[in-house]
Protein backbone atom coordinates (compact mmCIF):
# COMPACT_ATOMS: atom_id res chain seq x y z
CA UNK A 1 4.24 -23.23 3.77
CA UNK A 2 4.65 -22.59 -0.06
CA UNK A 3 2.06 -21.74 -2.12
CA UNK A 4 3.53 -24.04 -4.62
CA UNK A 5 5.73 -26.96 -4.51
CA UNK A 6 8.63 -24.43 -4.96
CA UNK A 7 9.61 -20.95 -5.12
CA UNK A 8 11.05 -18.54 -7.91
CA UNK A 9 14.69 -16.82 -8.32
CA UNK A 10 15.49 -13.90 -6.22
CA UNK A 11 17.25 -10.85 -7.97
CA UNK A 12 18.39 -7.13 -7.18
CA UNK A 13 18.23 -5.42 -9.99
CA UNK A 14 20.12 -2.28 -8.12
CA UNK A 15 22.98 -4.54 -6.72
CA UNK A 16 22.95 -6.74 -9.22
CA UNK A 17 23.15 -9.52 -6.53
CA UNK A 18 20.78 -13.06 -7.22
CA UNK A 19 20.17 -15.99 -5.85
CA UNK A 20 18.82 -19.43 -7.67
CA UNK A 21 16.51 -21.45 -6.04
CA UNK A 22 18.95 -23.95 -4.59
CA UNK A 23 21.13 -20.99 -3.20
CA UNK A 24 18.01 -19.78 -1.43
CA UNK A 25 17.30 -23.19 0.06
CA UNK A 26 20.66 -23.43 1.65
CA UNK A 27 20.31 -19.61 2.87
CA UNK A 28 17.35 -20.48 4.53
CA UNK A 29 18.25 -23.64 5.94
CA UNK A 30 21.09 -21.68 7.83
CA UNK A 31 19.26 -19.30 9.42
CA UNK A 32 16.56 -22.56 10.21
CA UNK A 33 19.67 -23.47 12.39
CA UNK A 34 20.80 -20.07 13.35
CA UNK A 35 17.40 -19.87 14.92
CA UNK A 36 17.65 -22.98 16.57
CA UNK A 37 20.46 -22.47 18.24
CA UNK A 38 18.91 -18.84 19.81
CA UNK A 39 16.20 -21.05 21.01
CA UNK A 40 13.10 -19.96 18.61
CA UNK A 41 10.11 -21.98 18.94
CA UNK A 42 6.70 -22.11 17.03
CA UNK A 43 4.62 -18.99 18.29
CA UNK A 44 7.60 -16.54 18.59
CA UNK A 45 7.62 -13.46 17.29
CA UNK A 46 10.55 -12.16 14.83
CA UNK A 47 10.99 -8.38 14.31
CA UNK A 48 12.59 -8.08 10.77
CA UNK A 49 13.29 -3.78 11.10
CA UNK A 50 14.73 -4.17 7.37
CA UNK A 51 13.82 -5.34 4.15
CA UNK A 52 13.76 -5.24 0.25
CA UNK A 53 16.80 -7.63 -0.45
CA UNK A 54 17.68 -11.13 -0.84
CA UNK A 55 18.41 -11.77 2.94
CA UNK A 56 14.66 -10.38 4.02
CA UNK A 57 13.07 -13.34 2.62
CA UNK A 58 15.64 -16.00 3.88
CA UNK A 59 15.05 -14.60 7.47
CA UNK A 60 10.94 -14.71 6.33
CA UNK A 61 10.54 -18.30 5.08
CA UNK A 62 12.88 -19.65 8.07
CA UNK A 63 10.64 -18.11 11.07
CA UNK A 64 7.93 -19.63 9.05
CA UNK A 65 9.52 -22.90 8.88
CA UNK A 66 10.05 -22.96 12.82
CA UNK A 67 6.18 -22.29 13.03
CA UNK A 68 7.31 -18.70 14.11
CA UNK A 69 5.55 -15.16 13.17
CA UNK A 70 7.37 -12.51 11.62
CA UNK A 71 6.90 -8.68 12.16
CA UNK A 72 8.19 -6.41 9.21
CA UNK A 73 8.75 -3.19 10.34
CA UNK A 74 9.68 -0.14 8.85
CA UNK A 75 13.82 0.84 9.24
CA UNK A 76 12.59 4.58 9.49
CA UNK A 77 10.96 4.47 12.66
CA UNK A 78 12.34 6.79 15.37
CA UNK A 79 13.88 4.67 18.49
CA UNK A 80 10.48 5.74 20.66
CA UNK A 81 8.43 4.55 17.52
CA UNK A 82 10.45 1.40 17.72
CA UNK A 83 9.80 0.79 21.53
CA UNK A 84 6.40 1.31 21.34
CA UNK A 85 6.32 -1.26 19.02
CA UNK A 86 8.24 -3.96 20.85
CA UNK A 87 6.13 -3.12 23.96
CA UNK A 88 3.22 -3.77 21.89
CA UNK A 89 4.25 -6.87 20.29
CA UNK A 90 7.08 -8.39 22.94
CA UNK A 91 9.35 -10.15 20.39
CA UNK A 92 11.29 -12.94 20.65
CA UNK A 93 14.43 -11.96 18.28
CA UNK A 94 15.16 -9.20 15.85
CA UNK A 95 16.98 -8.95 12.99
CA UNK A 96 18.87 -6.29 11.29
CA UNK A 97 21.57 -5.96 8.87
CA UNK A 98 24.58 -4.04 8.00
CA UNK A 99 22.61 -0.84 7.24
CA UNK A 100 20.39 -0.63 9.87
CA UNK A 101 20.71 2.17 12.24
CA UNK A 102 22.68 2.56 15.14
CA UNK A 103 20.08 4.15 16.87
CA UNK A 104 17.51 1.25 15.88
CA UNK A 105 20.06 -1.21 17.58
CA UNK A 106 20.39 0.48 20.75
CA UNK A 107 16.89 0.97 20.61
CA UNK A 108 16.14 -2.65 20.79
CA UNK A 109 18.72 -3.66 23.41
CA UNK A 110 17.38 -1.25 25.79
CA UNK A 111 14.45 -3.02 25.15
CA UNK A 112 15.37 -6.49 25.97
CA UNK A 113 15.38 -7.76 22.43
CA UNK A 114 17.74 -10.34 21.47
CA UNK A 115 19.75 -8.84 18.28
CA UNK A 116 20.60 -11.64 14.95
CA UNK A 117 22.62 -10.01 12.21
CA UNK A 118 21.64 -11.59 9.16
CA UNK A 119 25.29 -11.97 8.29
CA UNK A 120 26.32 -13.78 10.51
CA UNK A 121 24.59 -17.84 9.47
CA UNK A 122 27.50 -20.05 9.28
CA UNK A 123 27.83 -23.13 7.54
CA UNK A 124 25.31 -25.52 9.85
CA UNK A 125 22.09 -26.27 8.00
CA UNK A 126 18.98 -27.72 9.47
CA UNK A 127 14.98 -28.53 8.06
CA UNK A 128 11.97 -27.73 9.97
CA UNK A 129 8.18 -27.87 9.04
CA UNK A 130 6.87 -26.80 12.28
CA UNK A 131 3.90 -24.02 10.86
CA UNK A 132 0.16 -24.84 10.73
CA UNK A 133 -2.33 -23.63 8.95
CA UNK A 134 -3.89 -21.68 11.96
CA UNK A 135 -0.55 -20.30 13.44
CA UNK A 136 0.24 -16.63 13.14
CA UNK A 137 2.44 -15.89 10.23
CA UNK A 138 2.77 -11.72 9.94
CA UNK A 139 1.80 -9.14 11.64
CA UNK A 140 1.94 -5.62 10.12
CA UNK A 141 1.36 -2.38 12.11
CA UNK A 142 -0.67 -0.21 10.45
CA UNK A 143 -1.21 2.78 12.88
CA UNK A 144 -0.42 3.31 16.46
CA UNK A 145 3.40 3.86 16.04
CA UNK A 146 3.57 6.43 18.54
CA UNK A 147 0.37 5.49 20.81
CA UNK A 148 -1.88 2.46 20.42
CA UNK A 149 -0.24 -0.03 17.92
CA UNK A 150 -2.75 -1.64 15.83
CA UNK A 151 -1.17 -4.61 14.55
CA UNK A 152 -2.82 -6.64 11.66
CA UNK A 153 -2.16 -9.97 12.90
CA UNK A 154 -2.38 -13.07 9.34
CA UNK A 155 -2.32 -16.64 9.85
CA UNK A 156 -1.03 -18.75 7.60
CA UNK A 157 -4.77 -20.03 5.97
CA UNK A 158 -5.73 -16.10 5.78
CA UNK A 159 -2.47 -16.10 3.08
CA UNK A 160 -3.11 -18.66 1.39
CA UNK A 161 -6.83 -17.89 0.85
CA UNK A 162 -5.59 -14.81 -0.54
CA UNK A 163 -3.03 -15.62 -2.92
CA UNK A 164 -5.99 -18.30 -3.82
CA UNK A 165 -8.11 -16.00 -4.38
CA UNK A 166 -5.64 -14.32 -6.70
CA UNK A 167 -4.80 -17.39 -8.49
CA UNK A 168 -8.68 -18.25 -9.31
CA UNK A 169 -8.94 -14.53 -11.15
CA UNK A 170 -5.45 -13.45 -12.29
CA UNK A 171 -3.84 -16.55 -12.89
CA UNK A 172 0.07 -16.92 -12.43
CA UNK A 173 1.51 -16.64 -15.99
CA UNK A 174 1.56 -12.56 -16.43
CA UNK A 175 3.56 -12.85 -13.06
CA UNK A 176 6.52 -14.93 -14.42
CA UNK A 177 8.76 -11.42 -13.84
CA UNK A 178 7.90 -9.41 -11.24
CA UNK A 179 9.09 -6.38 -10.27
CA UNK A 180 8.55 -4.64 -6.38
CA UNK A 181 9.27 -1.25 -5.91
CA UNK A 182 7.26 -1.00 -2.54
CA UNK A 183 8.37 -1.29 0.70
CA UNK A 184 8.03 -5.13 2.41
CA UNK A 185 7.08 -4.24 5.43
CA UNK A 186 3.00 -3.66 4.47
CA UNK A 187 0.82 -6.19 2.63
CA UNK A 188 0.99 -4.09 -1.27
CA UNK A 189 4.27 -4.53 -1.26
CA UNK A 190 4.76 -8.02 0.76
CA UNK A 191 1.86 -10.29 0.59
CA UNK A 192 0.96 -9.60 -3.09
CA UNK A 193 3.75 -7.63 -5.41
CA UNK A 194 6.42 -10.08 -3.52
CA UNK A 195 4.71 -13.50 -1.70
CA UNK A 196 2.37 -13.86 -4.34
CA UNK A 197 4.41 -14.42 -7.49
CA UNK A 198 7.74 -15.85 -5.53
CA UNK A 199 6.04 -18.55 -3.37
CA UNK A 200 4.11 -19.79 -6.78
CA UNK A 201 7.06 -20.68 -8.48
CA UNK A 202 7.57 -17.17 -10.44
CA UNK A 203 10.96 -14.89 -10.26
CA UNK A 204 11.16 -12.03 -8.23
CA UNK A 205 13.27 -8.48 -8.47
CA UNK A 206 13.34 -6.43 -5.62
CA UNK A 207 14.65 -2.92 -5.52
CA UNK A 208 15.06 -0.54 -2.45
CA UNK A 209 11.43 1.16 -2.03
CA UNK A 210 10.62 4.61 -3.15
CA UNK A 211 14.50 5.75 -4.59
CA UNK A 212 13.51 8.53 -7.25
CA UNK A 213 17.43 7.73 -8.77
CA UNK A 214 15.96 3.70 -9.43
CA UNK A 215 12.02 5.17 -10.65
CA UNK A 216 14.09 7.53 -13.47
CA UNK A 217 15.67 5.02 -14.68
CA UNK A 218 12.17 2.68 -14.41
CA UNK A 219 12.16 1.90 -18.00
CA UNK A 220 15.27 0.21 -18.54
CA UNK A 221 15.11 -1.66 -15.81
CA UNK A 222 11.68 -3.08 -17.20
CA UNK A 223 13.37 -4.11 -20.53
CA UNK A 224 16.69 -5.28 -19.31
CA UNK A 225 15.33 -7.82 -17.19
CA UNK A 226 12.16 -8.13 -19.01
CA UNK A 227 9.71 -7.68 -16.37
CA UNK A 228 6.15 -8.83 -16.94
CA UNK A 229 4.17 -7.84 -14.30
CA UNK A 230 4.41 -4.58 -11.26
CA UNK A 231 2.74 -2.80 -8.89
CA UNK A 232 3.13 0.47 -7.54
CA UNK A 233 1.35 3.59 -6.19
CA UNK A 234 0.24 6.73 -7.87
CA UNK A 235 3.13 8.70 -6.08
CA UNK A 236 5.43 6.72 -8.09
CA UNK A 237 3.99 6.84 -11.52
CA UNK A 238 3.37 10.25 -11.09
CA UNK A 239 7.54 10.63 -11.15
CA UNK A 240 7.65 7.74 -13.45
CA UNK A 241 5.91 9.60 -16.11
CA UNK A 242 6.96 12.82 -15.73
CA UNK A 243 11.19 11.30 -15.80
CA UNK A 244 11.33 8.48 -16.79
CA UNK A 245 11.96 7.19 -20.36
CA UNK A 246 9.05 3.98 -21.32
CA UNK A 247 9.90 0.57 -21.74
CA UNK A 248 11.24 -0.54 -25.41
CA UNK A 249 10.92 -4.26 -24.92
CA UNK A 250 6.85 -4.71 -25.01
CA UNK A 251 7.36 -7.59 -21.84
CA UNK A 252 4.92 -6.03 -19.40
CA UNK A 253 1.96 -7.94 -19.28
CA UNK A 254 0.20 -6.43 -16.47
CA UNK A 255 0.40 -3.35 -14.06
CA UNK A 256 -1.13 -2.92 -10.73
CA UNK A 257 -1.45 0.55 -9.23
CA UNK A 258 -3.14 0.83 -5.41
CA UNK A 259 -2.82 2.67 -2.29
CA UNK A 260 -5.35 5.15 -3.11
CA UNK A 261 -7.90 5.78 -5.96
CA UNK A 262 -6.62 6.29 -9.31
CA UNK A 263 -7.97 8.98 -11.42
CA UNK A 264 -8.74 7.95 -14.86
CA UNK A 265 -6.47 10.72 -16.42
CA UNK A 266 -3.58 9.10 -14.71
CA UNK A 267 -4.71 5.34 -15.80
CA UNK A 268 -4.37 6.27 -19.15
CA UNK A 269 -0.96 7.72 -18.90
CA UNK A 270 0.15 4.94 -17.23
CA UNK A 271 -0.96 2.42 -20.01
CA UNK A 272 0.68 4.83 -22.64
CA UNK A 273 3.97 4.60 -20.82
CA UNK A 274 4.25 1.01 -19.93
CA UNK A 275 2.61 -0.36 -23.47
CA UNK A 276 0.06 -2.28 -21.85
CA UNK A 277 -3.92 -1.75 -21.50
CA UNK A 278 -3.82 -4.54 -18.89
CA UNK A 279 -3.38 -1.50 -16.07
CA UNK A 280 -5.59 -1.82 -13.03
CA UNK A 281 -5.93 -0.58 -10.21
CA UNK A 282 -6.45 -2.82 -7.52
CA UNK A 283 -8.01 -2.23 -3.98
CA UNK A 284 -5.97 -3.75 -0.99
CA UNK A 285 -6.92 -3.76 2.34
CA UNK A 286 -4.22 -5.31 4.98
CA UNK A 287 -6.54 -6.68 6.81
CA UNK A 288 -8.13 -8.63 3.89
CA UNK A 289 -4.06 -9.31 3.09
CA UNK A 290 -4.07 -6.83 0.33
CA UNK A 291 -5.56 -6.94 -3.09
CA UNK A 292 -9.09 -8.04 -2.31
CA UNK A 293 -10.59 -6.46 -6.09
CA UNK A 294 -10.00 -5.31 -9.52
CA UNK A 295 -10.23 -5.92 -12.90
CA UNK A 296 -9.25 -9.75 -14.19
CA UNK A 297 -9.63 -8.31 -17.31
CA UNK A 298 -8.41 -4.37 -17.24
CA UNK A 299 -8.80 -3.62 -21.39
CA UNK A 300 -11.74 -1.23 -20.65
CA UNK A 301 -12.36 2.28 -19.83
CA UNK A 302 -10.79 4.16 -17.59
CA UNK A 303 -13.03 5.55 -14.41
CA UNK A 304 -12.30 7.72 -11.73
CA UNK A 305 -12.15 5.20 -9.14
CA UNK A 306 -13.21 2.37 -11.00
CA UNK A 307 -11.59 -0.79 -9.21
CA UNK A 308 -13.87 -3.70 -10.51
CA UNK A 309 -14.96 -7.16 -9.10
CA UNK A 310 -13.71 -9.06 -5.84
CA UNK A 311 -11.02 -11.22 -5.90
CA UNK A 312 -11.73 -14.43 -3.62
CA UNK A 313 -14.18 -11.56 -1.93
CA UNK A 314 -17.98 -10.19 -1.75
CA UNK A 315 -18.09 -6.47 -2.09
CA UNK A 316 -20.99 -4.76 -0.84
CA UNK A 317 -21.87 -1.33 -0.34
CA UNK A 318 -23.88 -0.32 2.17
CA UNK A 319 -25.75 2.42 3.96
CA UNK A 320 -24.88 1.60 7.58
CA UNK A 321 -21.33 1.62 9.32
CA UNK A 322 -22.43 0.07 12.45
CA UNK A 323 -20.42 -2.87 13.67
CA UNK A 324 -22.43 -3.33 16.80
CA UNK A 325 -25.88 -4.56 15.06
CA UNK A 326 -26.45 -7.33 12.70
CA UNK A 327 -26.10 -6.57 8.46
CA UNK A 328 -29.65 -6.02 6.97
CA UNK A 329 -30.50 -6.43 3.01
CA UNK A 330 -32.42 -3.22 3.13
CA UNK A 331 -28.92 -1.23 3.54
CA UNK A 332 -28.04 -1.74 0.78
CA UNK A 333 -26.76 0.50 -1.50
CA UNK A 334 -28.53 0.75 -4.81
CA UNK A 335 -26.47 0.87 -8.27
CA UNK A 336 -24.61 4.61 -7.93
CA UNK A 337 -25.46 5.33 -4.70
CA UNK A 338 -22.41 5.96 -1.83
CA UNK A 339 -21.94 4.30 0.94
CA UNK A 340 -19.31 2.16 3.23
CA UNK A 341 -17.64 -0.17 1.34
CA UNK A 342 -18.05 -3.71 3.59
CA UNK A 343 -15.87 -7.33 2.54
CA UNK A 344 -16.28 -10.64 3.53
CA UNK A 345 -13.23 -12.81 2.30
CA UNK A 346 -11.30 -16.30 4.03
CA UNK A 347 -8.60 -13.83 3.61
CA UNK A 348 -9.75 -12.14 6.16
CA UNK A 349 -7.24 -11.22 9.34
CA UNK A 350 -7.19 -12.71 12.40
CA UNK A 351 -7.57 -9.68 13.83
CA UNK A 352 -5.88 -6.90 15.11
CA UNK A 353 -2.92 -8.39 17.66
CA UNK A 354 -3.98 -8.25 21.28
CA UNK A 355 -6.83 -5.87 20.54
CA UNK A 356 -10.22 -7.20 20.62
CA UNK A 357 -12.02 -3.91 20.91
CA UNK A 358 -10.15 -2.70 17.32
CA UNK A 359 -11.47 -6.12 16.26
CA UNK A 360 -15.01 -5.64 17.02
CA UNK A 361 -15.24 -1.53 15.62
CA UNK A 362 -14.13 -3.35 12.41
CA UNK A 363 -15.44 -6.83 11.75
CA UNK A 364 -19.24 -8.27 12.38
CA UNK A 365 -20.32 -11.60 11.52
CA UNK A 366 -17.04 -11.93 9.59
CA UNK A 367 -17.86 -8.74 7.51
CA UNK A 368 -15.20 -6.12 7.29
CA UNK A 369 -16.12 -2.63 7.72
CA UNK A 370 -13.16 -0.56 5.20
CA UNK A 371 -13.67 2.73 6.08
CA UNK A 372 -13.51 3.56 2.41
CA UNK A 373 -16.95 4.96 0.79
CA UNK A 374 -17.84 3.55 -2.81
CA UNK A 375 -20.71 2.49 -4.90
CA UNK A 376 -21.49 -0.43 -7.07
CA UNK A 377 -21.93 0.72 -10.49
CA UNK A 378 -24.51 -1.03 -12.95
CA UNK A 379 -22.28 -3.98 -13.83
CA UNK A 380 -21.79 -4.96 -10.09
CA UNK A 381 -18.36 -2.78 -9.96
CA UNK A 382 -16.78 -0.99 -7.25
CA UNK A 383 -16.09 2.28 -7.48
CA UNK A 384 -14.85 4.39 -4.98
CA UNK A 385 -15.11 7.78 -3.59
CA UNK A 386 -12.74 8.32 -0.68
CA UNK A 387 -12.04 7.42 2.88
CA UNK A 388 -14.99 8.03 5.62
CA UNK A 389 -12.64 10.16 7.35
CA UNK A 390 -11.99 11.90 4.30
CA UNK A 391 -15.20 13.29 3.71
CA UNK A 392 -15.53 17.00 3.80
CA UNK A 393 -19.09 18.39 4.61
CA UNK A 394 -19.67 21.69 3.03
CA UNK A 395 -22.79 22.51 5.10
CA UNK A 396 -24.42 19.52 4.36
CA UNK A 397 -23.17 18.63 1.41
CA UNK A 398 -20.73 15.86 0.78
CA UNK A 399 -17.39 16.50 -1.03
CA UNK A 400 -15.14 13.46 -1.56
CA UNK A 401 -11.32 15.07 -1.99
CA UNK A 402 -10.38 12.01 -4.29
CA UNK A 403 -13.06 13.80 -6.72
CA UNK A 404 -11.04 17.16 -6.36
CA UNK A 405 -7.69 14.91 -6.76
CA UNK A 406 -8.58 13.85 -10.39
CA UNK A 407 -9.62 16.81 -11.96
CA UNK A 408 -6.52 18.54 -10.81
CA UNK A 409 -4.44 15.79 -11.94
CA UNK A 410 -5.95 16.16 -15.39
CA UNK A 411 -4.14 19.52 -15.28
CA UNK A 412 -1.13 19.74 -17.38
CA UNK A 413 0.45 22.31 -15.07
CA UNK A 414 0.02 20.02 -12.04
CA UNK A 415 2.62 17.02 -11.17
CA UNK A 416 0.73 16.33 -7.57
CA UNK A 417 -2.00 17.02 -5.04
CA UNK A 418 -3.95 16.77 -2.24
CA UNK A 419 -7.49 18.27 -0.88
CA UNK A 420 -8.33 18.42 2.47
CA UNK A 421 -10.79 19.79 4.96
CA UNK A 422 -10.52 23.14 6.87
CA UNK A 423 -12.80 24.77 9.80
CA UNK A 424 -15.65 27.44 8.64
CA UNK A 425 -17.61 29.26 11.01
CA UNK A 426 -20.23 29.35 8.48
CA UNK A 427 -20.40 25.86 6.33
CA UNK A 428 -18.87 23.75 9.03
CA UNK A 429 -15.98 22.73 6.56
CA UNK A 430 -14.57 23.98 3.52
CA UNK A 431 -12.61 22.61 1.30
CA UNK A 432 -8.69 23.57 0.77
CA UNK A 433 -5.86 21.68 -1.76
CA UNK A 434 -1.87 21.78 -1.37
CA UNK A 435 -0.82 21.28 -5.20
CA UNK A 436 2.37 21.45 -6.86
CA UNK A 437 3.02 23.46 -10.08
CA UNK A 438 5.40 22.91 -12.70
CA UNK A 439 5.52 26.84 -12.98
CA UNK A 440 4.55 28.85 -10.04
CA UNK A 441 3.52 31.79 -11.45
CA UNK A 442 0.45 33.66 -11.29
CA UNK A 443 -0.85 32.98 -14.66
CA UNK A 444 -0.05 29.31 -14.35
CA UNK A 445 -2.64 29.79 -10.91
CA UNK A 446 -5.21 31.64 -13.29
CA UNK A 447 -5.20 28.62 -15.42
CA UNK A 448 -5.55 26.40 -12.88
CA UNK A 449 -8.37 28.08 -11.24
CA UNK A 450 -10.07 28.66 -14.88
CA UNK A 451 -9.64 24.50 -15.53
CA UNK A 452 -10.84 23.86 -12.06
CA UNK A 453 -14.45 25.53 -12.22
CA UNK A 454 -15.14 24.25 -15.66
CA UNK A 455 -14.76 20.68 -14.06
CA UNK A 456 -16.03 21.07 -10.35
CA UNK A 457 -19.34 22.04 -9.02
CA UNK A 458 -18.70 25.05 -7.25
CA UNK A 459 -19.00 23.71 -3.38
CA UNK A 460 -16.80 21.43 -4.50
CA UNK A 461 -13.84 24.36 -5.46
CA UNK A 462 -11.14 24.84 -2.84
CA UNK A 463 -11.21 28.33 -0.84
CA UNK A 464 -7.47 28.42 0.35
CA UNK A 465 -4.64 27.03 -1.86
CA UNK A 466 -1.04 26.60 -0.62
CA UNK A 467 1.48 26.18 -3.53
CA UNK A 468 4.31 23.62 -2.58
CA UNK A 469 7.26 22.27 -3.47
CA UNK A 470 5.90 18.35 -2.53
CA UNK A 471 2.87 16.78 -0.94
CA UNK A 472 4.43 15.07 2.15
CA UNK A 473 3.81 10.86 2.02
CA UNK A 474 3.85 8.15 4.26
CA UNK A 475 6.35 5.00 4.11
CA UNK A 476 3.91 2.73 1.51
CA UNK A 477 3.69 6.19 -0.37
CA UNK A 478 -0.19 7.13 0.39
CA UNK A 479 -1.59 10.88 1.03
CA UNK A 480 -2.33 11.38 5.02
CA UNK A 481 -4.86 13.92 4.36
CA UNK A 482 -4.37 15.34 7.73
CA UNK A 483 -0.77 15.22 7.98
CA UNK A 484 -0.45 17.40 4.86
CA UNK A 485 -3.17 19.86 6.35
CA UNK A 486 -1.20 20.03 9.30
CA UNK A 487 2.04 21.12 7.38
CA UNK A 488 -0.07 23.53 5.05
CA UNK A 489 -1.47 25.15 8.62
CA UNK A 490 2.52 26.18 9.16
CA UNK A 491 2.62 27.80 5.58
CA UNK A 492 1.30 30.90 4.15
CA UNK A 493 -1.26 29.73 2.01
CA UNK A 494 -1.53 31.93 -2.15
CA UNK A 495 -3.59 35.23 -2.28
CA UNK A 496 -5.62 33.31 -4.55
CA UNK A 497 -7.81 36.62 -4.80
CA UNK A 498 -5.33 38.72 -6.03
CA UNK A 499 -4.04 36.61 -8.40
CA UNK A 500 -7.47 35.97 -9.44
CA UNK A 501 -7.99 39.64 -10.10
CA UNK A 502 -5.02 40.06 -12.02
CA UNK A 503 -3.54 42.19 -8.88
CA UNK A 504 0.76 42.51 -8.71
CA UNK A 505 2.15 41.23 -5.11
């Protein structure tokens, strides 16, 4: 089960709470008989609706142990999100702790789910080594809370090829301290920031996920327990940077930032705050168990987009998106040209849980069809432009909104953003932006505008603006595009024309 012949320190750098490696042995050898006695057996699934503390990884390693297959799920989830989620995935057991909602509880008793707090282990300890290679170690729902799950289903090989794969580019040594700010219940956060490092022997501090109190105060934490290595998302360094005081110790050796594409404004402000040019930003899929590319060596320049090389992966771009026909060499992409990103990795999921038809819209011949389009630049480099679904088409011409994204991030006014698509009788679709302003005011707009159309093409320029207080995120901190379109629809959006032309309200 461990990537290594044994496993790093635990630590909560909020709580102050740690465990040694021999205190986490006999923590999970508890719960190893805890399980036993509720009658777990290999192939069982474990709902674990909490996480991001020293308990979450006890309960992890001792499903594993008893060959079972854990399901991380997000504590926010409404008590219909919840059900559809059990009736989806029919586990064995859950697991909750002292903070998890009443609601939640309820929730899974009216659902016929056995309930473990993870309190309550007593004293009886117990070994197991019942896992193999092929069993099913996580699954992690990525859509489908509220209609069709779609459950990314990982054996334990598919892990291990990964964190291989990792190993083979990145080495272990810049990971000897690593921090997690991201939520555990999606692969950024679980399989790499956390499984990686931990299971190969390195130390790892957890913090609660997303707390703008613990990102303020980001800095100290880095030097008073002299963190070498993190990951986060742009939606946190983009508070990070604007409140929090940098690091004074020098101990970061490495910084990942993913979720979405990272502008190369925002790159560079990220290696000024956290004293290191070794800032990448790596591309992770969960179905390819997270970070798939990047840069083994980030001291270069920063691109819009750039991500890099493959990591225990082939990256190709290509010109087709068809799953139901065989790959052909002519698709390919040449060097700069878009197209869909494809990956073929022994990382690779099993595939999404009881849902062959998901399986086969994504996967063919053991490619993996993103969704994301990129090109290949002229050292062999992915770059990429946006989702597929992203894509706005301005009467025939193709906008990406991460391109709008990172010129309005370059704006010193402007602390966050997010383009989307709207209906136009004429082009099809135009393109329209929620942004939020340090100042509000019209001249602040002007300049905006003014900074804009000296950087875009002029298709590319949005129509309708809406000026908010925050762009709206999901749990593992990424833009829905058409979430935030769908709360800017209930909004008056600016008078950009007036303001334009100088006009009082």
């Amino acid at each position: 089960m461990f990537f290594d012949l044994n496993i790093g320190n635990l630590a909560e750098p909020v709580s102050g709470r740690a465990w040694d490696r021999r205190e986490i042995a006999v923590q999970v050898a508890r719960r190893v008989a805890r399980f036993q006695r509720h009658g777990l057996a290999r192939g069982d699934r474990v709902f674990l609706p909490f996480g991001n503390q020293l308990e979450f990884f006890a309960e992890l390693l001792a499903i594993w142990k008893l060959g079972g297959c854990a399901v991380p799920i997000d504590a926010r989830l409404t008590p219909f999100e919840l059900q559809t989620l059990v009736g989806a995935a029919q586990p064995r057991l859950a697991v909750v702790e002292q903070h998890t909602d009443a609601a939640m509880r309820q929730a899974l008793t009216d659902a016929g789910v056995p309930i473990i707090d993870t309190a309550d282990t007593g004293t009886e300890e117990a070994e197991a080594g019942l896992s193999q290679l092929d069993d099913d170690a996580l699954i992690l729902f990525t859509s489908g809370s509220t209609g069709a799950p779609k459950g990314v289903v990982h054996t334990h090989r598919s892990l291990r090829a990964r964190w291989m794969g990792l190993r083979d580019n990145l080495g272990i040594a810049p990971f000897e301290r690593t921090l997690c700010l991201l939520p555990t219940h999606f692969g950024h956060g679980l399989i790499c920031n956390c499984l990686y490092p931990w299971l190969s022997g390195q130390d790892l501090y957890i913090t609660p996920p997303f707390r703008p109190d613990i990102i303020m105060r980001l800095g100290k934490m880095l030097d008073d327990h002299r963190i070498t290595f993190m990951s986060s998302v742009p939606a946190v360094w983009k508070l990070a940077l604007k409140m929090a005081r940098p690091p004074q110790g020098g101990t970061l050796r490495r910084v990942h930032c993913g979720s979405a594409p990272l502008s190369a404004h925002v790159w560079e402000e990220i290696r000024k705050w956290t004293g290191t040019r070794q800032v990448c930003n790596a591309y992770g899929i969960t179905e390819t168990g997270s970070w798939v590319a990047g840069l083994a060596d980030a001291d270069c320049a920063a691109e819009d987009g750039l991500i890099g090389s493959g990591w225990g992966a082939v990256v190709k771009v290509l010109r087709s998106a068809d799953t139901s026909a065989p790959l052909r060499p002519e698709e390919a992409c040449a060097p700069g040209e878009s197209g869909y990103v494809w990956l073929n990795t022994p990382a690779l999921m099993k595939g999404y849980f009881q849902r062959d038809d998901l399986t086969a819209q994504a996967v063919r011949d053991g490619w993996f069809l993103t969704g994301d389009i990129g090109a290949l630049d002229a050292q062999g480099r992915l770059v990429l432009r946006g989702r597929e679904r992203d894509e706005i088409n301005k009467g025939g011409m193709k906008i990406y909104p991460a391109d709008v994204d990172a010129v309005v991030e370059r704006f010193e006014g402007a602390t966050d953003v997010c383009t989307f698509a709207l209906d136009d009788e004429i082009y099809g679709q135009s393109v329209a932006m929620a942004v939020v302003l340090s100042d509000r005011g019209d001249a602040q707009i002007r300049a905006l505008h003014a900074w804009m159309k000296s950087h875009l093409a002029e298709h590319k320029m949005p129509v309708r603006w809406w000026v908010v207080e925050e762009i709206p995120r999901t749990s593992r901190g990424k833009i829905n595009r058409d979430a935030v379109k769908a709360a800017c629809l209930g909004l008056e959006a600016i008078d950009l024309a007036r303001i334009l032309a100088g006009e009082p309200t």
